[in-house]
PDB file of N, CA and C in Angstrom:
ATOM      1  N   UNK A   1      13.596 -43.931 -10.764  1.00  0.00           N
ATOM      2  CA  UNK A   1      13.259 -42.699 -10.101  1.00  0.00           C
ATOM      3  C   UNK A   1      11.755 -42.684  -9.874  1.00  0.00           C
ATOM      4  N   UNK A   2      11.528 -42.220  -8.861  1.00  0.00           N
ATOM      5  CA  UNK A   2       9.776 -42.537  -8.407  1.00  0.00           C
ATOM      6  C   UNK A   2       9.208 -41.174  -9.066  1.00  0.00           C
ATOM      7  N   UNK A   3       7.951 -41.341  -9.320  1.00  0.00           N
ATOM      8  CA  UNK A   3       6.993 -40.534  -9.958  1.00  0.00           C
ATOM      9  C   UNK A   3       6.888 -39.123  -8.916  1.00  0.00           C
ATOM     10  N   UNK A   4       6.985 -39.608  -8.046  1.00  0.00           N
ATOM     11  CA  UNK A   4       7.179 -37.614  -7.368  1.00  0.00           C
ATOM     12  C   UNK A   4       7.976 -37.224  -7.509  1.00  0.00           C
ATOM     13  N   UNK A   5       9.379 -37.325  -7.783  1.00  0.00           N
ATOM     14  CA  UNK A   5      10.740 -36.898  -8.690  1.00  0.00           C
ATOM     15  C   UNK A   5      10.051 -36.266  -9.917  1.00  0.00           C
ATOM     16  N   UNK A   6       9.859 -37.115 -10.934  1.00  0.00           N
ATOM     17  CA  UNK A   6       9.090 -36.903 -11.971  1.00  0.00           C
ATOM     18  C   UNK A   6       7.989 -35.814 -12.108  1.00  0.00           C
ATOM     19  N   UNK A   7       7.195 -35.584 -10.911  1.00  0.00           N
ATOM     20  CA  UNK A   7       6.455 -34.489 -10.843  1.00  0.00           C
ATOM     21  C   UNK A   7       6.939 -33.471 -10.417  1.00  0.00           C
ATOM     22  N   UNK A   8       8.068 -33.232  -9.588  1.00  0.00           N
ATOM     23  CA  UNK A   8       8.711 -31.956  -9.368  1.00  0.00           C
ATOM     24  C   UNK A   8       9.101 -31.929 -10.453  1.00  0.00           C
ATOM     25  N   UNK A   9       9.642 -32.200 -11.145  1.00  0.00           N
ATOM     26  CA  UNK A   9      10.588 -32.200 -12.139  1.00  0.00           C
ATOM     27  C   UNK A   9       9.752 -31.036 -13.119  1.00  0.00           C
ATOM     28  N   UNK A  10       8.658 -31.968 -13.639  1.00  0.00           N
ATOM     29  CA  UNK A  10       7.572 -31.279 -14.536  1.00  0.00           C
ATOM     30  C   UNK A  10       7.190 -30.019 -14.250  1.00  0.00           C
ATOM     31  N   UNK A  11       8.123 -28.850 -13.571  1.00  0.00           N
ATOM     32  CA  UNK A  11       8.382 -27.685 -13.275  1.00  0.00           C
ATOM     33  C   UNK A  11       9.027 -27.190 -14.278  1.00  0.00           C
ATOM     34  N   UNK A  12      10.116 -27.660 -14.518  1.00  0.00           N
ATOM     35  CA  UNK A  12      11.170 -27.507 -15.613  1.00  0.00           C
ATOM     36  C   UNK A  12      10.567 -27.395 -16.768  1.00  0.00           C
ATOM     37  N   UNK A  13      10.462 -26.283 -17.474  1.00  0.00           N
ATOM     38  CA  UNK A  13       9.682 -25.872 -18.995  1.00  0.00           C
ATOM     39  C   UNK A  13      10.183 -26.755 -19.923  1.00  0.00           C
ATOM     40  N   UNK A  14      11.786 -26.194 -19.891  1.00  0.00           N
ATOM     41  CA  UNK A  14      12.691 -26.861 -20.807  1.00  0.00           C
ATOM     42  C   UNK A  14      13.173 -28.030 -20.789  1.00  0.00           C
ATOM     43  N   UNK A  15      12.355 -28.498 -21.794  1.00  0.00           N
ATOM     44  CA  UNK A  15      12.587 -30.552 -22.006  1.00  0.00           C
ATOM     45  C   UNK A  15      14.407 -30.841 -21.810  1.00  0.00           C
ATOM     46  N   UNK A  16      14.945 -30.537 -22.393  1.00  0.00           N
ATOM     47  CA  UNK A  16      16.811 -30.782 -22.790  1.00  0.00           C
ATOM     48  C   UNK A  16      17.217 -30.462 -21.223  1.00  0.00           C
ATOM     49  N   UNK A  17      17.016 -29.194 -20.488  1.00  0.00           N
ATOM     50  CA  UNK A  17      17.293 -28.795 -18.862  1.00  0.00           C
ATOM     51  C   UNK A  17      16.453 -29.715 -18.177  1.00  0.00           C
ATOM     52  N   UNK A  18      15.555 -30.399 -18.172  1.00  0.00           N
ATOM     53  CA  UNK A  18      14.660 -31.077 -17.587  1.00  0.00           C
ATOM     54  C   UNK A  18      15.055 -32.773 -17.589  1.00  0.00           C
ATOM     55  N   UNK A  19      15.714 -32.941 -18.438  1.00  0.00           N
ATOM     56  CA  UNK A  19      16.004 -34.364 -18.732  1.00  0.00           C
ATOM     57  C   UNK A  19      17.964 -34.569 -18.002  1.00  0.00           C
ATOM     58  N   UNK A  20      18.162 -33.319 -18.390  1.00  0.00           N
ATOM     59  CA  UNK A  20      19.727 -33.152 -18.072  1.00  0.00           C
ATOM     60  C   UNK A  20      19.586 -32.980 -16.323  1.00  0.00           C
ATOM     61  N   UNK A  21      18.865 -32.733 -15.780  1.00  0.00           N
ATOM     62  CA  UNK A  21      18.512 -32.213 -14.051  1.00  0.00           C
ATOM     63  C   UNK A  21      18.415 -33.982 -13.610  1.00  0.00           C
ATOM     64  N   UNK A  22      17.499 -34.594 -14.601  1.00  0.00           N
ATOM     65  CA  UNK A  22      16.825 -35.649 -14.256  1.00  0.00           C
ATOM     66  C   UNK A  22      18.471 -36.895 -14.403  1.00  0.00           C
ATOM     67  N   UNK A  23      19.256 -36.718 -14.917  1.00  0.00           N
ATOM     68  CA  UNK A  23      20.060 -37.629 -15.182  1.00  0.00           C
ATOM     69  C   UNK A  23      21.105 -37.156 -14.510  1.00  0.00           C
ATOM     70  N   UNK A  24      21.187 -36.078 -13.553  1.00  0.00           N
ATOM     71  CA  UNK A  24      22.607 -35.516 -13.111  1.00  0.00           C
ATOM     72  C   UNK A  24      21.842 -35.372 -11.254  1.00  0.00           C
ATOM     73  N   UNK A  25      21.853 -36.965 -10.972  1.00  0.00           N
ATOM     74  CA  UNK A  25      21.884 -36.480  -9.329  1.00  0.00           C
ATOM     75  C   UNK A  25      22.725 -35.562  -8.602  1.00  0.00           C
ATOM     76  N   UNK A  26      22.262 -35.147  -7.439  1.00  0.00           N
ATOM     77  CA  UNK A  26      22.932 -34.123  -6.568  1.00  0.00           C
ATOM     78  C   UNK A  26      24.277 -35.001  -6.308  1.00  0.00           C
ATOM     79  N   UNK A  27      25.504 -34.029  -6.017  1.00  0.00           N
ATOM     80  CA  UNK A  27      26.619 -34.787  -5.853  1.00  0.00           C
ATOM     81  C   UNK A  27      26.828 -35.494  -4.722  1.00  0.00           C
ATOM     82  N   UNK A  28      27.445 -36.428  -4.709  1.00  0.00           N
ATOM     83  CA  UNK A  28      27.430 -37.246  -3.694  1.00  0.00           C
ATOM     84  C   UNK A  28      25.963 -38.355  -3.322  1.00  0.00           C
ATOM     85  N   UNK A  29      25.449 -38.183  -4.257  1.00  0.00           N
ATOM     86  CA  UNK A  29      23.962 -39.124  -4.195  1.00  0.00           C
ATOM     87  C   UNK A  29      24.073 -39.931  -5.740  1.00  0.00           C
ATOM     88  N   UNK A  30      23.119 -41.194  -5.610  1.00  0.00           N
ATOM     89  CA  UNK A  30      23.117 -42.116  -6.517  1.00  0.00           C
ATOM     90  C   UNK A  30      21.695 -41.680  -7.374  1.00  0.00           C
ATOM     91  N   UNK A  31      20.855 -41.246  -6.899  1.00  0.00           N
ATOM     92  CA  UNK A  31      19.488 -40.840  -6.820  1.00  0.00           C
ATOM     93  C   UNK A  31      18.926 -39.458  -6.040  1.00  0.00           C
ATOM     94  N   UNK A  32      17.887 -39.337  -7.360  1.00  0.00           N
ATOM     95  CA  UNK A  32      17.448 -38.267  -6.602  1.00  0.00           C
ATOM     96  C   UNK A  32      16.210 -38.355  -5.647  1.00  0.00           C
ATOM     97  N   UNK A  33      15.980 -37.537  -4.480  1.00  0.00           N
ATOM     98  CA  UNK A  33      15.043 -37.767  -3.829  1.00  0.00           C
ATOM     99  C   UNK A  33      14.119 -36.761  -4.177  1.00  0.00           C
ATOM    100  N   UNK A  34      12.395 -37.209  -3.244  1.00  0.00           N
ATOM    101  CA  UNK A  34      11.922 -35.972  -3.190  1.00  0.00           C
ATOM    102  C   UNK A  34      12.312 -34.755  -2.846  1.00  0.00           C
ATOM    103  N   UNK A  35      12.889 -34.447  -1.728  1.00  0.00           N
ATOM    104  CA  UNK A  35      13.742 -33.410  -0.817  1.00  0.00           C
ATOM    105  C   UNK A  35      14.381 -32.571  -1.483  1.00  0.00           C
ATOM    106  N   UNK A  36      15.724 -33.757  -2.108  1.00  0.00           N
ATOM    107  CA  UNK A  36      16.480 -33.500  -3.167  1.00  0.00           C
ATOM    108  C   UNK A  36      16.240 -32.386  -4.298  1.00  0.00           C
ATOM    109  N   UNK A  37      15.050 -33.201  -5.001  1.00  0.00           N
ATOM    110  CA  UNK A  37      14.302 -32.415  -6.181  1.00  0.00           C
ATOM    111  C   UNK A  37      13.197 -31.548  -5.650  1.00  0.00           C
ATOM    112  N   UNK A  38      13.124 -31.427  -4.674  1.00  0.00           N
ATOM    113  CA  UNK A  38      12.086 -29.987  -4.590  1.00  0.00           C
ATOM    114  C   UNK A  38      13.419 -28.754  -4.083  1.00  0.00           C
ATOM    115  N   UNK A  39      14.533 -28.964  -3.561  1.00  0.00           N
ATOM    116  CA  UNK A  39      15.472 -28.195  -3.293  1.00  0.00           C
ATOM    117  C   UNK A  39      16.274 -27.702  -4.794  1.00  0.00           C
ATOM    118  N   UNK A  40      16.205 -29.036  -5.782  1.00  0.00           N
ATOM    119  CA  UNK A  40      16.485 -28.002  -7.075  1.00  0.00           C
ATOM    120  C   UNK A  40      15.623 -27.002  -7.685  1.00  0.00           C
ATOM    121  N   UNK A  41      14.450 -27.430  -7.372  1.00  0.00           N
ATOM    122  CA  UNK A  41      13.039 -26.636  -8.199  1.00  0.00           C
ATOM    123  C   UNK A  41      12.893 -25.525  -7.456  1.00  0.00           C
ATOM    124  N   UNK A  42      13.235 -25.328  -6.110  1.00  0.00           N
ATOM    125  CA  UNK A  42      13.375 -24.141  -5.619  1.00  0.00           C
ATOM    126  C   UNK A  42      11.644 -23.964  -4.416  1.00  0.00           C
ATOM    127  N   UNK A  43      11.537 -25.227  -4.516  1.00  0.00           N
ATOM    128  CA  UNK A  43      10.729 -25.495  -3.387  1.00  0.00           C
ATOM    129  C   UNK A  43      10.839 -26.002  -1.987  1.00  0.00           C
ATOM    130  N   UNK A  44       9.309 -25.803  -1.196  1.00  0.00           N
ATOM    131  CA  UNK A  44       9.788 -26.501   0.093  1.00  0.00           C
ATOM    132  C   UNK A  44       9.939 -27.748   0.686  1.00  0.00           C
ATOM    133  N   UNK A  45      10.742 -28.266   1.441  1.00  0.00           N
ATOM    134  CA  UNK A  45      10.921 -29.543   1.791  1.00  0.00           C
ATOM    135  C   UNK A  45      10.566 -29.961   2.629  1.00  0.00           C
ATOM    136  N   UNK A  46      10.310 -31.602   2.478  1.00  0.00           N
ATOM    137  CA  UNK A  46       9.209 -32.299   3.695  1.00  0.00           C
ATOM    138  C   UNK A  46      10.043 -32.505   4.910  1.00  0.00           C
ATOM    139  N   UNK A  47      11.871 -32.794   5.022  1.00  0.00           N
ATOM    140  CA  UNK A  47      12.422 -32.447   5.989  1.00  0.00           C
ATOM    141  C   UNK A  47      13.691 -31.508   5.686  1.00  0.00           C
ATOM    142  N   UNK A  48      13.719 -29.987   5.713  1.00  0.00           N
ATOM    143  CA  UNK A  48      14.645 -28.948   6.008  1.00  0.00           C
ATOM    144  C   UNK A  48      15.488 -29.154   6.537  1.00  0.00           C
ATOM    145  N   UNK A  49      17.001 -28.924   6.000  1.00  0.00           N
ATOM    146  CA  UNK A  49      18.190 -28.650   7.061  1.00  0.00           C
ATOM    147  C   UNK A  49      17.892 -27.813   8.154  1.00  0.00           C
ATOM    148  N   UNK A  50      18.695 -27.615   8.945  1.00  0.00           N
ATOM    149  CA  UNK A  50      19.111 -26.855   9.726  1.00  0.00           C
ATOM    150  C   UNK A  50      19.221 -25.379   9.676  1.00  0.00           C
ATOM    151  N   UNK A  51      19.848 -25.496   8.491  1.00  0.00           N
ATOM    152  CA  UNK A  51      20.154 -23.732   7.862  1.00  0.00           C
ATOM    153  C   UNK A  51      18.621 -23.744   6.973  1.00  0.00           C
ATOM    154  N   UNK A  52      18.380 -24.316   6.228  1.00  0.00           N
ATOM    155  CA  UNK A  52      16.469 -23.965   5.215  1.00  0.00           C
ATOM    156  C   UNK A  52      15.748 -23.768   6.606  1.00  0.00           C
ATOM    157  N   UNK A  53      16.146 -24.290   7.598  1.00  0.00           N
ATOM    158  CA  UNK A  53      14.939 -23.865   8.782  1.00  0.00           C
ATOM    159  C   UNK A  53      15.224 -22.302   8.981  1.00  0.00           C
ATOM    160  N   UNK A  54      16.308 -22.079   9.023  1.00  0.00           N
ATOM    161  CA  UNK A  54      16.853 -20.441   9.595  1.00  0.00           C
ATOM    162  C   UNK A  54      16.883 -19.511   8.566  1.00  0.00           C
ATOM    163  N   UNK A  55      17.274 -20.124   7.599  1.00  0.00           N
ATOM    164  CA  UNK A  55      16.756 -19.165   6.472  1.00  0.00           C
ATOM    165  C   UNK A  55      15.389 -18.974   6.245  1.00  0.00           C
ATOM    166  N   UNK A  56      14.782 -19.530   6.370  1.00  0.00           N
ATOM    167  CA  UNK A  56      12.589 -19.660   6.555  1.00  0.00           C
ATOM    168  C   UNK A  56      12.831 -18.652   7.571  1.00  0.00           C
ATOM    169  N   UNK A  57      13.095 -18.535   8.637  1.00  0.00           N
ATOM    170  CA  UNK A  57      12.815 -17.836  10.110  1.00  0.00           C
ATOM    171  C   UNK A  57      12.927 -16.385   9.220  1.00  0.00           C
ATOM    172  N   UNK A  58      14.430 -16.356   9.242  1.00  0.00           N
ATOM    173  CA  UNK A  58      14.848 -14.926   8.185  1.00  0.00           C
ATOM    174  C   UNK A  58      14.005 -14.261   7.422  1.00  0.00           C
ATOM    175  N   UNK A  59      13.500 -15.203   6.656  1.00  0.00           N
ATOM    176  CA  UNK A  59      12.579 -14.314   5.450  1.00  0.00           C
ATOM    177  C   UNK A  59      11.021 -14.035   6.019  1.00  0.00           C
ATOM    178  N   UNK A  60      10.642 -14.998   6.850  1.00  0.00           N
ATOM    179  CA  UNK A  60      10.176 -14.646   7.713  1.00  0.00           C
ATOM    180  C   UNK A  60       9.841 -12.935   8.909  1.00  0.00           C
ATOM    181  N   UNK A  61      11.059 -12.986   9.265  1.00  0.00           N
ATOM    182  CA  UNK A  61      10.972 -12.409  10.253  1.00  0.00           C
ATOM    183  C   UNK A  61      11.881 -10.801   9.592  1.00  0.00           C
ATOM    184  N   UNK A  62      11.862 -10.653   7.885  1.00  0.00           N
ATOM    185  CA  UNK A  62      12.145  -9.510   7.317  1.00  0.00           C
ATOM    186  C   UNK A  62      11.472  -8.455   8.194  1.00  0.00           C
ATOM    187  N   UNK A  63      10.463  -8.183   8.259  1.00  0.00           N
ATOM    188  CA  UNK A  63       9.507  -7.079   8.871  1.00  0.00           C
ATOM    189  C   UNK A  63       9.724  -6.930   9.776  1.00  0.00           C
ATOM    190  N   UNK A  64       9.888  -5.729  10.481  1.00  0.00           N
ATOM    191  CA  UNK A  64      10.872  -5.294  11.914  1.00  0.00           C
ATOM    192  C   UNK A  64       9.554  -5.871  12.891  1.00  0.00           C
ATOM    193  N   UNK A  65       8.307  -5.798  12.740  1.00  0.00           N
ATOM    194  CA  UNK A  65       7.311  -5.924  13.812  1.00  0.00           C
ATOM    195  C   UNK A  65       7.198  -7.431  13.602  1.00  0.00           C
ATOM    196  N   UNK A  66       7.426  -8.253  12.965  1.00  0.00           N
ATOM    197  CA  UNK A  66       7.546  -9.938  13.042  1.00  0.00           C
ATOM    198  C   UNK A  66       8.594 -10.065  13.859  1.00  0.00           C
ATOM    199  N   UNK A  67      10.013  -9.482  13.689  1.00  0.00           N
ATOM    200  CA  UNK A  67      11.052  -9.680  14.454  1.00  0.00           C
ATOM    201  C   UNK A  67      11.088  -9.234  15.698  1.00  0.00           C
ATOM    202  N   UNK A  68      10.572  -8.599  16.071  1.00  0.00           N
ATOM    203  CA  UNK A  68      10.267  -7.942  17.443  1.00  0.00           C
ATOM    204  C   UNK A  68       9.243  -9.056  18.194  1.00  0.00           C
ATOM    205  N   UNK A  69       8.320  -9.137  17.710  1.00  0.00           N
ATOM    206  CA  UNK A  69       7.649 -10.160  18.347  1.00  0.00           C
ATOM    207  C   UNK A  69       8.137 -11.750  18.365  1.00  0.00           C
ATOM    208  N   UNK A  70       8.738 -12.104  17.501  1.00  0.00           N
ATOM    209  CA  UNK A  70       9.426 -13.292  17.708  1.00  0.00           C
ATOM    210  C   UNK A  70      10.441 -13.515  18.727  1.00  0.00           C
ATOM    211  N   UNK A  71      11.391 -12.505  18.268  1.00  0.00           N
ATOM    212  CA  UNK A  71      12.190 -12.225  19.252  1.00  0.00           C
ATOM    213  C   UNK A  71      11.993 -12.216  20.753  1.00  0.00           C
ATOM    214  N   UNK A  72      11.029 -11.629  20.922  1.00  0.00           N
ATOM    215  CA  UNK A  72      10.065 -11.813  22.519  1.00  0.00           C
ATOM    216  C   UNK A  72       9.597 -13.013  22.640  1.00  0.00           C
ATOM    217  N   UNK A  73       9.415 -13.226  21.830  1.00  0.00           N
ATOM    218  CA  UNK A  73       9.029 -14.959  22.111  1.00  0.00           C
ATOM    219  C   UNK A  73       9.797 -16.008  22.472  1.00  0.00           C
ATOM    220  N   UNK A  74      10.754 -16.069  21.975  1.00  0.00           N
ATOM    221  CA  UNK A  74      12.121 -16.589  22.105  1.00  0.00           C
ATOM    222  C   UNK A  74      12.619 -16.038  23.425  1.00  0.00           C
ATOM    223  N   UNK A  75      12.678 -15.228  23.609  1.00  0.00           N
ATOM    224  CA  UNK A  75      13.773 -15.067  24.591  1.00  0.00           C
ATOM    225  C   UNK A  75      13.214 -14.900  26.178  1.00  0.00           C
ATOM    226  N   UNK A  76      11.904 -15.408  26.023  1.00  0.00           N
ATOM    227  CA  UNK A  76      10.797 -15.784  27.230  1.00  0.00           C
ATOM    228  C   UNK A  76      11.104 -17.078  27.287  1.00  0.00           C
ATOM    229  N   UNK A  77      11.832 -17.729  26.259  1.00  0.00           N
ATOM    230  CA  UNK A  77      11.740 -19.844  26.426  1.00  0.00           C
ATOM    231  C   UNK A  77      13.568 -20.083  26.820  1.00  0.00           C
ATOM    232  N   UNK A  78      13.100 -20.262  28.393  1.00  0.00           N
ATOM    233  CA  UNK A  78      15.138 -20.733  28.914  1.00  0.00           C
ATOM    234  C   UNK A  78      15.580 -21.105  28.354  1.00  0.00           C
ATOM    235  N   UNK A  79      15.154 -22.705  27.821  1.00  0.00           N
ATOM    236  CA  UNK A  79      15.850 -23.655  27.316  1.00  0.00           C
ATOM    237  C   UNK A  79      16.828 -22.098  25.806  1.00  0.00           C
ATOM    238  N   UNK A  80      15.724 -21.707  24.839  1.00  0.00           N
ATOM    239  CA  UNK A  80      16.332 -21.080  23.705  1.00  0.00           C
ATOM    240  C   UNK A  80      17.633 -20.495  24.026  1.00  0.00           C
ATOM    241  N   UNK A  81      17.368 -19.546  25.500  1.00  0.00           N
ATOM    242  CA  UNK A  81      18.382 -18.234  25.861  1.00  0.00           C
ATOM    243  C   UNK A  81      19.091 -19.101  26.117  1.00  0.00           C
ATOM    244  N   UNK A  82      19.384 -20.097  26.826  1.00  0.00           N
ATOM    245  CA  UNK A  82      20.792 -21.191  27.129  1.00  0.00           C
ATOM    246  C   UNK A  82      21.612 -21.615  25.872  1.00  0.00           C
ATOM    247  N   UNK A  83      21.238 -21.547  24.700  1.00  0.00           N
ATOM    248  CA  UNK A  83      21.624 -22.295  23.645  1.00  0.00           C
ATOM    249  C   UNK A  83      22.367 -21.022  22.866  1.00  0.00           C
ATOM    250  N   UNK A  84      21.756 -19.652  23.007  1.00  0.00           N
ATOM    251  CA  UNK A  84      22.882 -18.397  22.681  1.00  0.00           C
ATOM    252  C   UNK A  84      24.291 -18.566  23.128  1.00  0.00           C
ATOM    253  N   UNK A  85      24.827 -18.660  21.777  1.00  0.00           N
ATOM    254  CA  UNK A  85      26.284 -18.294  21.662  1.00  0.00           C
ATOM    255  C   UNK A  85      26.847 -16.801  23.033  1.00  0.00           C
ATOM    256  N   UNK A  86      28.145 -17.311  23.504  1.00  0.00           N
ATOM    257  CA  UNK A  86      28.169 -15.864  24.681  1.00  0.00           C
ATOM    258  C   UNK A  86      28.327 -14.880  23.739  1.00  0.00           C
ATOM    259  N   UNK A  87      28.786 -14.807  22.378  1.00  0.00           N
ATOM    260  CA  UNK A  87      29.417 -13.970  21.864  1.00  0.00           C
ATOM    261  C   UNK A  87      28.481 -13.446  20.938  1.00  0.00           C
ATOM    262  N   UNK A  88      27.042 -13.917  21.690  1.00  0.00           N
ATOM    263  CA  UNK A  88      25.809 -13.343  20.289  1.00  0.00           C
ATOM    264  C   UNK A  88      24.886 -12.713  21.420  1.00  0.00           C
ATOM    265  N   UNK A  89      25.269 -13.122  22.962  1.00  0.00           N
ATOM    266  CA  UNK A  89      24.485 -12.390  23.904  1.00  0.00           C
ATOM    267  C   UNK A  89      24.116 -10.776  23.758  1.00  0.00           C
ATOM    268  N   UNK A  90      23.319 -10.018  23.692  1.00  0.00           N
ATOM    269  CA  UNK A  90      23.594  -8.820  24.015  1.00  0.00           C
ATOM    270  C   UNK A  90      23.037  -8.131  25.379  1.00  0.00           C
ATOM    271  N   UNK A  91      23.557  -7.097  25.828  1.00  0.00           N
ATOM    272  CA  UNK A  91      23.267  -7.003  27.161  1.00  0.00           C
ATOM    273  C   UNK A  91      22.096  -5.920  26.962  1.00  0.00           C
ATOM    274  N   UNK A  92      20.819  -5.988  27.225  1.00  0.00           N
ATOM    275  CA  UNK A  92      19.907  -4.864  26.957  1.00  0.00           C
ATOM    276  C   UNK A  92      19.934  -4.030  28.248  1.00  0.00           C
ATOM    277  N   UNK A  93      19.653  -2.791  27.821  1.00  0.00           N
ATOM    278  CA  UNK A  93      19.246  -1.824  28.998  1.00  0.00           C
ATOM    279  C   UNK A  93      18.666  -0.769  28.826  1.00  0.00           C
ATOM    280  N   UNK A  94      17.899  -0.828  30.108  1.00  0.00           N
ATOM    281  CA  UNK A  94      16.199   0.099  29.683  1.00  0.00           C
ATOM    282  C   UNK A  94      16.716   0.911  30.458  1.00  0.00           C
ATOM    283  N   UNK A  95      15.684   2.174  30.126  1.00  0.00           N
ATOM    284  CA  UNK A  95      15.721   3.429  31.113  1.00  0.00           C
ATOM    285  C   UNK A  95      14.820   3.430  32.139  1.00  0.00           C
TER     286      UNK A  95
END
C-alpha cells in the first residue's frame, strides 16, 4: 500500500479502526487507492464520480442566491439545456 494511503489513513485516531480500514479494501477492489481512501476518510477526491460531482454542486448551491445564479448560468449554455431530461423541463412564465 503506498504511503499516501497511509497518510489518509493517519486521520483515523483509533489505532485497532485504523489498521482494520487499512486491511479491509473497498469491495470489489484488491487495494486501496488514494481516491478510494480519501472517500473513506470523508474527503475530497482527485477524480469524483459523477454523483460526488452533483452532490458538490448541491451543497454548493444550498443558498437560494447561489442557486439562482447558477441556475442562470446553466441554462444560458445550449449544449447543458439539450442534455435536460423532458420530464425535468419546466416551462417558465413571466408576466
Amino acid at each position: 500500500m503506498s504511503f499516501t494511503v497511509h497518510r489518509i489513513f493517519a486521520s483515523i485516531t483509533d489505532e485497532e479502526e485504523r489498521f482494520a480500514t487499512i486491511l479491509t479494501p473497498p469491495k470489489g477492489k484488491s487495494r486501496w487507492t488514494p481516491d478510494e481512501a480519501n472517500r473513506r476518510a470523508g474527503r475530497q477526491v482527485v477524480k469524483p464520480t459523477l454523483q460526488e460531482k452533483v452532490s458538490a454542486i448541491h451543497s454548493l448551491a444550498a443558498d437560494e442566491e447561489v442557486a439562482a445564479t447558477v441556475t442562470g448560468d446553466l441554462l444560458r449554455r445550449p449544449t447543458v439545456v439539450a442534455q435536460v431530461r423532458k420530464e425535468d423541463k419546466v416551462r417558465a412564465v413571466g408576466d
